[in-house]
Protein backbone atom coordinates (compact mmCIF):
# COMPACT_ATOMS: atom_id res chain seq x y z
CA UNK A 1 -7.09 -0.40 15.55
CA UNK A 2 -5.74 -2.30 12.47
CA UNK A 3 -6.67 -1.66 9.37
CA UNK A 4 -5.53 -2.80 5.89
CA UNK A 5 -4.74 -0.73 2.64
CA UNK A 6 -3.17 -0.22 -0.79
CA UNK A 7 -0.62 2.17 -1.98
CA UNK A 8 1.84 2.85 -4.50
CA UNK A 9 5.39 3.78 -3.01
CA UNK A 10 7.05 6.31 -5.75
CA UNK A 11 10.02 6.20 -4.02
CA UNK A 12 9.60 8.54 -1.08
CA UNK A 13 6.46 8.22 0.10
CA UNK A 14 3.65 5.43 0.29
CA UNK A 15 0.30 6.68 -1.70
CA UNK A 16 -2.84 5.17 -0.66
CA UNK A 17 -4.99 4.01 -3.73
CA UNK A 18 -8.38 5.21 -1.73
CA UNK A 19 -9.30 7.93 1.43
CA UNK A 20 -7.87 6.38 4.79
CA UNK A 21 -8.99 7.47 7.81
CA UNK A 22 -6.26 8.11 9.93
CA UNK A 23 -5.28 11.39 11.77
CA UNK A 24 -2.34 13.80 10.57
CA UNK A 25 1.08 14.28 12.30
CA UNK A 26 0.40 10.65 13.85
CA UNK A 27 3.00 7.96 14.09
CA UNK A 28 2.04 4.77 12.94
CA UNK A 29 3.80 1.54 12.59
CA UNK A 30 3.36 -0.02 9.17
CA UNK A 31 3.96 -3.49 7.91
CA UNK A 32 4.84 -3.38 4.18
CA UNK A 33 3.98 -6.50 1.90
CA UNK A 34 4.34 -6.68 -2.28
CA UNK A 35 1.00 -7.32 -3.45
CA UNK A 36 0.77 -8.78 -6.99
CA UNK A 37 -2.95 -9.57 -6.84
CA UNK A 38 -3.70 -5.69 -7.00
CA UNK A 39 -2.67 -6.15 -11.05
CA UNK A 40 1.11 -5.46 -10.94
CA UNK A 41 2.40 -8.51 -13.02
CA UNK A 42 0.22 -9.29 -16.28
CA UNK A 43 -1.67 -12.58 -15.60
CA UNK A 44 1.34 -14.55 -17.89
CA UNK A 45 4.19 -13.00 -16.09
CA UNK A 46 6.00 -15.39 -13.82
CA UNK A 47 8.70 -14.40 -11.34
């Protein structure tokens, strides 16, 4: 089962921007990507 989702990572821990359904206590393997179309740069930002 793949699924795809959006979190914040505060520096310890990835927080998911909506409910996931996944079960607790489970290992996953997670593929981490920067997403700038979720509004993290202003529209006249460019890096």
């Amino acid at each position: 089962m793949a699924q795809t989702l959006y979190a914040t990572y505060d520096g310890h821990v990835f927080i998911p921007e909506e409910k996931i359904d996944l079960l607790p206590n489970q290992r996953y393997s997670i593929r981490v990507e920067m997403s700038v179309s979720r509004g993290l740069f202003a529209p006249s930002h460019k890096p």
